[in-house]
Protein backbone atom coordinates (compact mmCIF):
# COMPACT_ATOMS: atom_id res chain seq x y z
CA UNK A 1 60.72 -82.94 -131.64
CA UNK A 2 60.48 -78.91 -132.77
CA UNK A 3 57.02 -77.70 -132.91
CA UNK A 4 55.34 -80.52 -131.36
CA UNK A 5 51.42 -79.98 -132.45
CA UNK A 6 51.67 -77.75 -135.04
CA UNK A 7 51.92 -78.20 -138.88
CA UNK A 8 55.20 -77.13 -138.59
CA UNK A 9 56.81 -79.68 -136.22
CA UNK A 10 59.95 -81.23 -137.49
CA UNK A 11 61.87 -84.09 -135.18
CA UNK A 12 65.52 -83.93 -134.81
CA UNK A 13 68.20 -86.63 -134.41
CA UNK A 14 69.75 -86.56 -130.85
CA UNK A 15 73.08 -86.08 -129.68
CA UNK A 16 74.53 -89.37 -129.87
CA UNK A 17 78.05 -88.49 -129.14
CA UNK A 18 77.14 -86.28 -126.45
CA UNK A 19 74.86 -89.29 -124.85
CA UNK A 20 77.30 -91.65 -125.24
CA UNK A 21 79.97 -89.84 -123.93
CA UNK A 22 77.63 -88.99 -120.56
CA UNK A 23 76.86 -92.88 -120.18
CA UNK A 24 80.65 -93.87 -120.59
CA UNK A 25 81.68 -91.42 -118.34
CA UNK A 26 78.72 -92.35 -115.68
CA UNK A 27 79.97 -95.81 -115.87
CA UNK A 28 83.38 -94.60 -114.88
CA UNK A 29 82.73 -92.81 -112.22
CA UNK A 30 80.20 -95.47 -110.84
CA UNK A 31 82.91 -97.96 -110.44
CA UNK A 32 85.29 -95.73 -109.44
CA UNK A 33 87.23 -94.24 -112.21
CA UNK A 34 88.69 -94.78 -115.19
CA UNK A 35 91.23 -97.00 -114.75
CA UNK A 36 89.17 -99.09 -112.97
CA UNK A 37 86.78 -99.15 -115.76
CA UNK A 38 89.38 -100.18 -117.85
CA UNK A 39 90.82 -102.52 -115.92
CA UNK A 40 90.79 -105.72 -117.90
CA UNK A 41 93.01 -104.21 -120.82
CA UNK A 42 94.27 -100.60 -120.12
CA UNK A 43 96.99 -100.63 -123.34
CA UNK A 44 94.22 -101.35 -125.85
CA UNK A 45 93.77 -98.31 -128.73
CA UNK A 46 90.10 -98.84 -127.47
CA UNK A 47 91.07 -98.13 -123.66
CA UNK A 48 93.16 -94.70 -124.77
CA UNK A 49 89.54 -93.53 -126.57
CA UNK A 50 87.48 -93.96 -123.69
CA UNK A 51 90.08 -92.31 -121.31
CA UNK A 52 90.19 -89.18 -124.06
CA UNK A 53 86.04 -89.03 -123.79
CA UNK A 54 85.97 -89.63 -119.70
CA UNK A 55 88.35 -86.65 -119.33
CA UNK A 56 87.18 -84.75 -122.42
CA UNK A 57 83.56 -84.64 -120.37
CA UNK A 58 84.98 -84.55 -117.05
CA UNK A 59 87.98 -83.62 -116.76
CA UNK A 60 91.09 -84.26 -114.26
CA UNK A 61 89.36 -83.29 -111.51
CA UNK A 62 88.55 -86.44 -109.61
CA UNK A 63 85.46 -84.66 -107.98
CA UNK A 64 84.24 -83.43 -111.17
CA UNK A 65 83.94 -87.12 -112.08
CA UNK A 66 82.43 -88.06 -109.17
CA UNK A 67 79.58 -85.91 -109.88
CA UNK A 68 78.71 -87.79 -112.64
CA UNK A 69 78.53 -90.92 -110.23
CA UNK A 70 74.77 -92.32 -109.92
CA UNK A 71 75.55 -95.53 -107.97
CA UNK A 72 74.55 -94.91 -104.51
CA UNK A 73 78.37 -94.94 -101.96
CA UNK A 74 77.56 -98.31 -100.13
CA UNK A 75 80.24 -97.99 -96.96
CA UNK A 76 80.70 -101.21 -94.58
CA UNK A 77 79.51 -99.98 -91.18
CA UNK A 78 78.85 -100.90 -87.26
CA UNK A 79 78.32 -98.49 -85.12
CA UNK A 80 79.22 -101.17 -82.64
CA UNK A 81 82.37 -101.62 -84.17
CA UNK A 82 83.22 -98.02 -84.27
CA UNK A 83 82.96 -97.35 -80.49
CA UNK A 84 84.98 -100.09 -79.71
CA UNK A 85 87.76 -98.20 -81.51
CA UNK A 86 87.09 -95.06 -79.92
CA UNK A 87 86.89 -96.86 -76.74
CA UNK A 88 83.39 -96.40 -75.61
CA UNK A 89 81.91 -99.78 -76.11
CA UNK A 90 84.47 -100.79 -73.43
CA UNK A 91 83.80 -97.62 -71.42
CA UNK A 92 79.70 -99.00 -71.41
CA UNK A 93 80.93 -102.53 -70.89
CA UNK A 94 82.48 -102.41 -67.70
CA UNK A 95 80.32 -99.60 -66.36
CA UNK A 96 77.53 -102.22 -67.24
CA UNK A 97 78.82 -105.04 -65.23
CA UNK A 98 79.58 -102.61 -62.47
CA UNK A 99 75.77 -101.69 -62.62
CA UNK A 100 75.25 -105.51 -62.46
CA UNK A 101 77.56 -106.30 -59.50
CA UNK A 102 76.16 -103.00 -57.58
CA UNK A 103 72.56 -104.93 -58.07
CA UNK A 104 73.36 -107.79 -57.17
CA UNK A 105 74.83 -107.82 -53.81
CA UNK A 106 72.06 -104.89 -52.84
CA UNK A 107 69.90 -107.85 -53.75
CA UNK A 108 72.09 -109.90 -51.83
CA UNK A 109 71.98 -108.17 -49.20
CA UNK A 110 68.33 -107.86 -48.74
CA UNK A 111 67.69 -111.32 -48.92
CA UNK A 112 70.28 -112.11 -45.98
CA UNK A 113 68.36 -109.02 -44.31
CA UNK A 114 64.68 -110.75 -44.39
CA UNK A 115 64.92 -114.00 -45.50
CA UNK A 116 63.30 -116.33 -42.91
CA UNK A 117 66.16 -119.53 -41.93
CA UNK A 118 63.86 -122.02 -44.15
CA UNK A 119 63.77 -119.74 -47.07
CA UNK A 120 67.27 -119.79 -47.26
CA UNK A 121 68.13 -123.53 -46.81
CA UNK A 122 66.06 -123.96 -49.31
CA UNK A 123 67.78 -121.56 -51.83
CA UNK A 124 70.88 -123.28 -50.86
CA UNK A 125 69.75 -126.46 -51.81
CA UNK A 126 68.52 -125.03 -54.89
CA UNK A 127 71.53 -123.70 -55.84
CA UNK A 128 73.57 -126.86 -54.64
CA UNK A 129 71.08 -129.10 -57.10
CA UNK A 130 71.42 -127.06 -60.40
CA UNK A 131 74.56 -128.61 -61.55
CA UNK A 132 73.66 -131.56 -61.42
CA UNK A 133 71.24 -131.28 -64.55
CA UNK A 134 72.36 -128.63 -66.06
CA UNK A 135 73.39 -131.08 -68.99
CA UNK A 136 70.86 -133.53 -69.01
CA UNK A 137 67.86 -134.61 -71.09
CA UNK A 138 64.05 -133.05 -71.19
CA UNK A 139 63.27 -133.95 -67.80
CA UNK A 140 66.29 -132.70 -66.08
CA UNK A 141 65.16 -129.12 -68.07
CA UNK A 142 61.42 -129.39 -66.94
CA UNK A 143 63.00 -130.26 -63.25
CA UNK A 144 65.56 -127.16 -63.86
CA UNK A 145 62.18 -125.24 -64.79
CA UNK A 146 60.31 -126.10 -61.94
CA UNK A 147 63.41 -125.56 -59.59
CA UNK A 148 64.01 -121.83 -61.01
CA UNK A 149 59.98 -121.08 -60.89
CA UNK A 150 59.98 -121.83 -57.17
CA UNK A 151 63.02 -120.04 -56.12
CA UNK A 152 61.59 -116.74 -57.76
CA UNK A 153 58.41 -117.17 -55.97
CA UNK A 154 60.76 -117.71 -52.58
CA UNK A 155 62.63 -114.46 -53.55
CA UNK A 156 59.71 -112.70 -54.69
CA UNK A 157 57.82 -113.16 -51.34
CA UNK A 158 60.74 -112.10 -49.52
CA UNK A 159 61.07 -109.00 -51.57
CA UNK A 160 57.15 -108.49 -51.00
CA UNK A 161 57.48 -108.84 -47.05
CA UNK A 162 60.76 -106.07 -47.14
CA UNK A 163 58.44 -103.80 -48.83
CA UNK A 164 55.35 -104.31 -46.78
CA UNK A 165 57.99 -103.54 -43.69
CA UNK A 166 59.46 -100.43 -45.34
CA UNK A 167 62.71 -102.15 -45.58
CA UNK A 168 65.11 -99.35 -46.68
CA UNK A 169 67.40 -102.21 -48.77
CA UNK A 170 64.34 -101.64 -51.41
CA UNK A 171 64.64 -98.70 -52.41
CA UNK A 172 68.03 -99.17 -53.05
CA UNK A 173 67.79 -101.93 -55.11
CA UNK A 174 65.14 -100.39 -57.32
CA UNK A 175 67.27 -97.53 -57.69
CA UNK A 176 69.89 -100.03 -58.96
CA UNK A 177 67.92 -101.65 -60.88
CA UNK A 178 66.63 -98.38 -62.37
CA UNK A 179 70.43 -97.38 -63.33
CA UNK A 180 71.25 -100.92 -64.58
CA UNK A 181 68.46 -100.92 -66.96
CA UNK A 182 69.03 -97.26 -67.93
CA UNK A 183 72.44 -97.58 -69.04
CA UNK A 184 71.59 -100.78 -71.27
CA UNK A 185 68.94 -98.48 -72.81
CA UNK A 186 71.10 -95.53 -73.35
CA UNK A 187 74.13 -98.16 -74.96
CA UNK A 188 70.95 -99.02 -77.64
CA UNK A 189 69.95 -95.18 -77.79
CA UNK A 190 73.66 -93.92 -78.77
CA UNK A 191 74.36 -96.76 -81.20
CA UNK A 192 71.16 -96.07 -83.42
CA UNK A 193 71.55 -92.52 -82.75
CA UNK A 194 75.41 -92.41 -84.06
CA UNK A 195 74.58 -94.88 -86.73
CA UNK A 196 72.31 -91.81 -87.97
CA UNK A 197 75.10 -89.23 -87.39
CA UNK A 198 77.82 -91.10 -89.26
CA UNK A 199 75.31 -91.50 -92.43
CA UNK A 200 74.46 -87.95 -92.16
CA UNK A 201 78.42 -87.01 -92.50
CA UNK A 202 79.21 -89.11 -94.66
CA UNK A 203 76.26 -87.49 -97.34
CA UNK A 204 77.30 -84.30 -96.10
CA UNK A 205 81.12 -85.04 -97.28
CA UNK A 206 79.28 -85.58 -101.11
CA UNK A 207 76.57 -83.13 -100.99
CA UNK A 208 79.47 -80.50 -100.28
CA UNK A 209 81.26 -81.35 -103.64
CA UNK A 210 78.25 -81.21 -105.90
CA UNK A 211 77.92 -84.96 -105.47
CA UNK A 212 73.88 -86.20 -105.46
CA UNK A 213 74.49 -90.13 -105.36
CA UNK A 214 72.88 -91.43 -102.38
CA UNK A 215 74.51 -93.47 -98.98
CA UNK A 216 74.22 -96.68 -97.75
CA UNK A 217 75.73 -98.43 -95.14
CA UNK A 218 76.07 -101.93 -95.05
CA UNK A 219 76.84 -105.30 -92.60
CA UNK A 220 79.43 -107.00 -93.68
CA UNK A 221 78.39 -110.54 -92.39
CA UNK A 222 80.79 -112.22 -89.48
CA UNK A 223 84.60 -113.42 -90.74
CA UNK A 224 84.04 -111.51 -94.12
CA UNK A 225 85.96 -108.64 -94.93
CA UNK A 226 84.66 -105.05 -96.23
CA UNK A 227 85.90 -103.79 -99.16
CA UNK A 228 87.21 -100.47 -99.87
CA UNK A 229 88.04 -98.31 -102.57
CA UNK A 230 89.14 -94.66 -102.72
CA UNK A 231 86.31 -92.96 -102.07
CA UNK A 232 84.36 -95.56 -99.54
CA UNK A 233 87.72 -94.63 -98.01
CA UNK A 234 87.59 -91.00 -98.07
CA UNK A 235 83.63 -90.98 -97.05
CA UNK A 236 84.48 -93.05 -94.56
CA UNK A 237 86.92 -91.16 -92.67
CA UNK A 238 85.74 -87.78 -93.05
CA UNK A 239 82.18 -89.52 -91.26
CA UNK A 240 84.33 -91.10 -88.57
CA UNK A 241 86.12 -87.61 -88.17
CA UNK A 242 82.91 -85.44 -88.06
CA UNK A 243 80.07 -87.12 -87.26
CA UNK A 244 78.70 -85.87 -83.66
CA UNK A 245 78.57 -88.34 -80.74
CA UNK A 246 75.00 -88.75 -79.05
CA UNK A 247 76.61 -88.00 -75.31
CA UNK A 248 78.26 -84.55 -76.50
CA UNK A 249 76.71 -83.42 -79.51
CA UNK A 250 80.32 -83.31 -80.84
CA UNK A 251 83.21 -84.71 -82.99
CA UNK A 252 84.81 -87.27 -81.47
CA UNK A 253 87.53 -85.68 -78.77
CA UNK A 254 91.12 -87.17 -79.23
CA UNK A 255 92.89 -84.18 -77.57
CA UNK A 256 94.03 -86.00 -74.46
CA UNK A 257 93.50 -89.30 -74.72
CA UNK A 258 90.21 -91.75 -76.31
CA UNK A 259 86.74 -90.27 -76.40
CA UNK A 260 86.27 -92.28 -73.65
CA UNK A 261 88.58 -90.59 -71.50
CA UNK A 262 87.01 -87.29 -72.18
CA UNK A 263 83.44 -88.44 -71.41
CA UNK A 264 84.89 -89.55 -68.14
CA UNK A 265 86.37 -85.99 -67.61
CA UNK A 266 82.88 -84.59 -68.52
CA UNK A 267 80.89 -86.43 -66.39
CA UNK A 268 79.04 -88.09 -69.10
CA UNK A 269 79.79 -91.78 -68.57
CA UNK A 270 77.01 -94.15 -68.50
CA UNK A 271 76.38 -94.35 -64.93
CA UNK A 272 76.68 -90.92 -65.06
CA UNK A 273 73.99 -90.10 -67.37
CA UNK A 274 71.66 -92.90 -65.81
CA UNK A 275 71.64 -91.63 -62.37
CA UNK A 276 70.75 -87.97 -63.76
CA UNK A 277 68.40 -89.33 -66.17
């Protein structure tokens, strides 16, 4: 409307063409162009019109179209799934279970150091009994219960009577303890904190070609596959390329060798960053 509240106000018809010709082309570039728009009959007289209008409005440019995209980019991701191909899930894996084993026989250790000769037949026995209802019904669990409740109390009054004697095994099995628990905690820190990263690239990869369309990243649930087009493709990479890793603050490093490798050369493995933590 012209002259809205005053005598003189007059209203207009709109730009039909024009809107039409923005919604068509929106449409295209929310499902990824226009031959996929067209898809189900690209010869048709009708199909040749709209392809005239989408690049009468937008052009050849591919980006140009993609600016007139409003459907947010929805990208299949795990960060989870990611390090295992740059090699750091297994990198946290096995320096996990080292962390583990390193625990373990310090804990081990200790209780061959204090335990009295009756506190450890009776672990033995114990252990020697827990096979034989591991499988069975509701009583063999309450009697598995009842067995593992007792054994902690055995180990826990050992580990009491080490401390109490300033046994020096303690302090080295809190310390591995510490690192064991740390490096589960920094796995879960680096995941989230990549996961952040990669969706941060990937909107930066838009933003820089004029693109405003939101991101979203997706789980694709287990044994079915993501699906990808052109430009979930492109986002993708480019976010796999140039997102920072949480240990370095950098692009992934393929220079000499996996990512992996060069954390290892930069001292910034998982034990590593546990024991300076």
């Amino acid at each position: 409307m012209r002259g809205a509240g005053t005598a003189h106000a007059t209203v207009e018809p709109v730009d039909f063409g024009e809107i039409a010709c923005h919604v068509i082309t929106t449409v295209a570039a929310n499902v990824g162009g226009v031959e996929e728009l067209l898809a189900g009959r690209p010869g048709s007289w009708e199909a040749d019109y709209v392809r005239q209008i989408v690049q009468s409005t937008a052009g050849d440019d591919p980006d140009e179209l993609l600016r007139y995209r409003t459907e947010p980019v929805r990208l299949a991701f795990d960060a989870e799934d990611v390090f295992y191909d740059l090699g750091l899930a297994d990198l946290y894996e096995q320096e996990a279970a080292e962390a583990g084993s390193r625990e373990d026989a310090i804990d081990e250790e200790l209780f061959n150091a204090v335990a009295t000769p009756e506190e450890r037949a009776r672990i033995a026995e114990i252990q020697a009994a827990m096979p034989s209802w591991a499988e069975g019904g509701d009583g063999d669990r309450e009697l598995s219960v009842s067995l593992m409740q007792e054994a902690s109390t055995i180990t826990e009054a050992i580990a009491a009577r080490a401390e109490a004697a300033g046994e020096p095994l303690i302090a080295a099995l809190t310390s591995a303890r510490t690192v064991t628990a740390t490096v589960e905690k920094l796995w879960e820190q680096d995941l989230a904190a990549y996961t952040q990263a990669y969706l941060a690239a990937a909107r930066r990869y838009l933003t820089d070609r004029g693109v405003t369309c939101g991101v979203e990243l997706a789980t694709i649930p287990t044994g079915e596959l993501a699906t990808w087009d052109a430009l979930t493709d492109q986002v993708h990479e480019y976010a796999r390329a140039n997102a920072p890793l949480p240990m370095t603050g950098e692009a992934p490093d393929h220079s000499d060798g996996s990512p992996a490798d060069a954390l290892r050369r930069a001292g910034l493995t998982y034990t590593d960053r546990a024991r300076q933590a």
